[in-house]
N, C-alpha and C. Protein backbone atom coordinates (compact mmCIF):
# COMPACT_ATOMS: atom_id res chain seq x y z
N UNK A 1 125.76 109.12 74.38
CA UNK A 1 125.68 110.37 75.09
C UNK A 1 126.56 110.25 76.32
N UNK A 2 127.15 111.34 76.55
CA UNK A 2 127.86 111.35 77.97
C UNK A 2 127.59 111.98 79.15
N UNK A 3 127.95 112.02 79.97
CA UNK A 3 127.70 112.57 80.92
C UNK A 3 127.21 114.10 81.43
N UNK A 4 128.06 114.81 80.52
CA UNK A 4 128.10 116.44 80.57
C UNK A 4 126.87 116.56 79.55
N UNK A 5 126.36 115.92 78.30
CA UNK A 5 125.10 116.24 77.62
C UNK A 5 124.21 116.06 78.56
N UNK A 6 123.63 114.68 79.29
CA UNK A 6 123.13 114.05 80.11
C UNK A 6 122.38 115.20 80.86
N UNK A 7 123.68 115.93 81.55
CA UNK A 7 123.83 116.97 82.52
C UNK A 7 123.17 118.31 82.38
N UNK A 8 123.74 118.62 80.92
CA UNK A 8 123.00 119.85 80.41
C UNK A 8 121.46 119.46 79.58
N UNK A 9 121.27 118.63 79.24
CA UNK A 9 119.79 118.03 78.44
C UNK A 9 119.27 118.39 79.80
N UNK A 10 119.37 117.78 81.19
CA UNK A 10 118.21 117.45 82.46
C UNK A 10 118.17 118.95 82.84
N UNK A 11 119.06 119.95 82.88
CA UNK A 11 118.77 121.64 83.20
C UNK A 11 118.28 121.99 82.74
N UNK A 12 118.34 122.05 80.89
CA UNK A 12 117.54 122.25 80.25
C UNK A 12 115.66 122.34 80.13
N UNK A 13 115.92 120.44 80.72
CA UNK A 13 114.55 120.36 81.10
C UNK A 13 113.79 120.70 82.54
N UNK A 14 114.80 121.45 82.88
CA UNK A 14 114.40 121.72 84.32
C UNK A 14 114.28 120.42 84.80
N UNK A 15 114.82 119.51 84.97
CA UNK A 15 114.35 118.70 85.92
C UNK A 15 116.10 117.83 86.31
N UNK A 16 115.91 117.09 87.91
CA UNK A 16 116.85 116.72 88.68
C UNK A 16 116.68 115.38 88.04
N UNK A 17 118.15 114.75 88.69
CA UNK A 17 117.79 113.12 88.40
C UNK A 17 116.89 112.37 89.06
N UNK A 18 116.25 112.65 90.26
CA UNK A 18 115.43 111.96 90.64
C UNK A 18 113.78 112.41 89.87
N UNK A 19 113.88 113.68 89.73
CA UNK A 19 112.56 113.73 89.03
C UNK A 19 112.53 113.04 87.26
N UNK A 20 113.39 112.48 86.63
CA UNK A 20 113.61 112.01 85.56
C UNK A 20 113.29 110.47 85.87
N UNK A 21 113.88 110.24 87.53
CA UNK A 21 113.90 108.79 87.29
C UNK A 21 112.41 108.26 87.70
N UNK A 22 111.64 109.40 88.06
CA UNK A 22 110.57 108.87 88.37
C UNK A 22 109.32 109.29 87.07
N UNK A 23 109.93 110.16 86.02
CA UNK A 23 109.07 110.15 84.93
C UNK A 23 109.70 108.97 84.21
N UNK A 24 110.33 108.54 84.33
CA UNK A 24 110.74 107.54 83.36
C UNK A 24 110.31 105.76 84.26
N UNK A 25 109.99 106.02 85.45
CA UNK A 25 110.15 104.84 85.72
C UNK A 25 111.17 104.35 85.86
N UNK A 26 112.28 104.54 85.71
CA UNK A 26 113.29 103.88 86.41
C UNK A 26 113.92 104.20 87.97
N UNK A 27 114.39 103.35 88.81
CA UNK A 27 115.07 103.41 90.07
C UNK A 27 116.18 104.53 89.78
N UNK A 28 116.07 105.12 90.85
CA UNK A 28 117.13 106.36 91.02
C UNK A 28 118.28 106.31 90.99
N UNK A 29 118.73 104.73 91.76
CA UNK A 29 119.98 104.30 91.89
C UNK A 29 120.73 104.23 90.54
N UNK A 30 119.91 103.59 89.24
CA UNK A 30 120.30 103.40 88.02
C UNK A 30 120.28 104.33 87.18
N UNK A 31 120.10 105.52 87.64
CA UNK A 31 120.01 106.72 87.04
C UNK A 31 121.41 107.33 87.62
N UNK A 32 121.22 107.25 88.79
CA UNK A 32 122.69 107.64 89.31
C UNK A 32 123.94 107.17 89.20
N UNK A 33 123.97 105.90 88.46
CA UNK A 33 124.80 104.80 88.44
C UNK A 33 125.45 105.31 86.67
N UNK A 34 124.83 105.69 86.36
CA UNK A 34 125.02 106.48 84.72
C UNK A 34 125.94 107.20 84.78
N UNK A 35 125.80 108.07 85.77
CA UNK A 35 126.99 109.39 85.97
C UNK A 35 128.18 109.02 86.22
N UNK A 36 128.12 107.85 86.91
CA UNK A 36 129.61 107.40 87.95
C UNK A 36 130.34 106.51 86.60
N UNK A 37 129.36 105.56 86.27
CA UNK A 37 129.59 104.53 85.19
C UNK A 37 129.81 105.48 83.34
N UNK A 38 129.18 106.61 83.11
CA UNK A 38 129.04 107.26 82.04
C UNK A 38 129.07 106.25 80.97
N UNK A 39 127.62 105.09 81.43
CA UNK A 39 127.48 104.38 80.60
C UNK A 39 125.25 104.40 80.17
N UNK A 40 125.25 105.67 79.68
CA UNK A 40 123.85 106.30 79.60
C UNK A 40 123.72 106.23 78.74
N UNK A 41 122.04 105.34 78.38
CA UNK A 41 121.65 104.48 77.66
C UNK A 41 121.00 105.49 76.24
N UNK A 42 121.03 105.05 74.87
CA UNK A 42 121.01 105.46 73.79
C UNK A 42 119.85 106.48 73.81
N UNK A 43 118.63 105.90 74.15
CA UNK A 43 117.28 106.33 74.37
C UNK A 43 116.96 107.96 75.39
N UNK A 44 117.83 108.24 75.93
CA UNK A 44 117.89 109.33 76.97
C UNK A 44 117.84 110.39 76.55
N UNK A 45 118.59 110.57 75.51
CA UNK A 45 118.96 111.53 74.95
C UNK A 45 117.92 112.31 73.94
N UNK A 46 117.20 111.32 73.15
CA UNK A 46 115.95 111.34 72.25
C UNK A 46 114.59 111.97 73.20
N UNK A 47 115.03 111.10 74.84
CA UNK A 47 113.87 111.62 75.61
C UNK A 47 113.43 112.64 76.03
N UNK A 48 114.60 113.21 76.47
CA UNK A 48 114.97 114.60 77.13
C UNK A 48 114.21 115.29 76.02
N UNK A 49 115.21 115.62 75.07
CA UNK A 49 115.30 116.36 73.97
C UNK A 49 113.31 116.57 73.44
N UNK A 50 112.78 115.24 73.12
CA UNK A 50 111.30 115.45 73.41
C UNK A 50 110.32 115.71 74.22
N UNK A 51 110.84 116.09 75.52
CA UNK A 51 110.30 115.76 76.71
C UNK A 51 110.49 117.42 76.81
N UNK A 52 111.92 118.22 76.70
CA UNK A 52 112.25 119.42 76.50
C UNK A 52 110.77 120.19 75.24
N UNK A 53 111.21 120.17 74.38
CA UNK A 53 110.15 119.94 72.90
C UNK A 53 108.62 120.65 73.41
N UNK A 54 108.40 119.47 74.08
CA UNK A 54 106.84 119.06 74.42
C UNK A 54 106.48 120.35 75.69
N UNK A 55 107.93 120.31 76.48
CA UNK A 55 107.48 121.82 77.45
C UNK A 55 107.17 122.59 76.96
N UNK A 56 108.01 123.23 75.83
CA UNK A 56 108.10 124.23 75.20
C UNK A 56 106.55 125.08 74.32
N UNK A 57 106.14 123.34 73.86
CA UNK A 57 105.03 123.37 72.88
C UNK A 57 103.66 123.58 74.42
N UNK A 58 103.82 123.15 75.17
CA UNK A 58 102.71 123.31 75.68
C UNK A 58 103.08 125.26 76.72
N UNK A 59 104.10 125.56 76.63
CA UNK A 59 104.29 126.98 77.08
C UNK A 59 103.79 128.00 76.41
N UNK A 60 103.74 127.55 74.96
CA UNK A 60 103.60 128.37 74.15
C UNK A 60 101.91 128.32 73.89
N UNK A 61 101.16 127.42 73.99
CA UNK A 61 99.80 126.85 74.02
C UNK A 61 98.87 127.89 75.31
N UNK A 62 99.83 127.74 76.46
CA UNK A 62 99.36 128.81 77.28
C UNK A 62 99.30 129.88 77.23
N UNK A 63 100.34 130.55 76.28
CA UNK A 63 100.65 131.87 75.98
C UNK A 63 99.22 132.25 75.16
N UNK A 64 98.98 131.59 74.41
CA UNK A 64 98.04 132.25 73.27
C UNK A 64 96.74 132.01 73.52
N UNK A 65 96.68 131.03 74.85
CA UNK A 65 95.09 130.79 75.11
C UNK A 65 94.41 131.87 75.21
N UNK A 66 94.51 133.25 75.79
CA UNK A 66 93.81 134.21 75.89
C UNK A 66 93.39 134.90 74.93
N UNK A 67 93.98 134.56 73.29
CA UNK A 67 93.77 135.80 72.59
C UNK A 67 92.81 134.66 71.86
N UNK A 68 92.81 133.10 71.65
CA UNK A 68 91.92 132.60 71.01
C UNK A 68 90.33 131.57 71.86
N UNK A 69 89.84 132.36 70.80
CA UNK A 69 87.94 132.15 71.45
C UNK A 69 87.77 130.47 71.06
């Protein structure tokens, strides 16, 4: 993955690099070090993308709570 996916996956998920680096547990610095280096690790990409997923599924969970008893 590169940089510009990276970029558009984290908008997607609404979220900044520091709020990623702290759901993920990793240091900020090494999150930031990705962008400069555009050497971002295989796993990121799978995360987002489920992490995106999982918003979605629980948006939609809220939506319908009202109509089911």
């Amino acid at each position: 993955m590169n940089n510009d996916i990276f970029v558009k996956l984290l908008k997607k998920a609404d979220l900044n690099k520091k709020e990623f680096s702290k759901k993920t547990k990793l240091a900020y610095s090494t999150v930031g070090n990705w962008t400069t280096n555009n050497n971002i690790p295989d796993w990121v990409e799978s995360w987002l993308e489920n992490y995106i997923k999982a918003k979605v599924s629980d948006e939609v969970i809220e939506a319908v709570k009202p109509f089911v008893k």
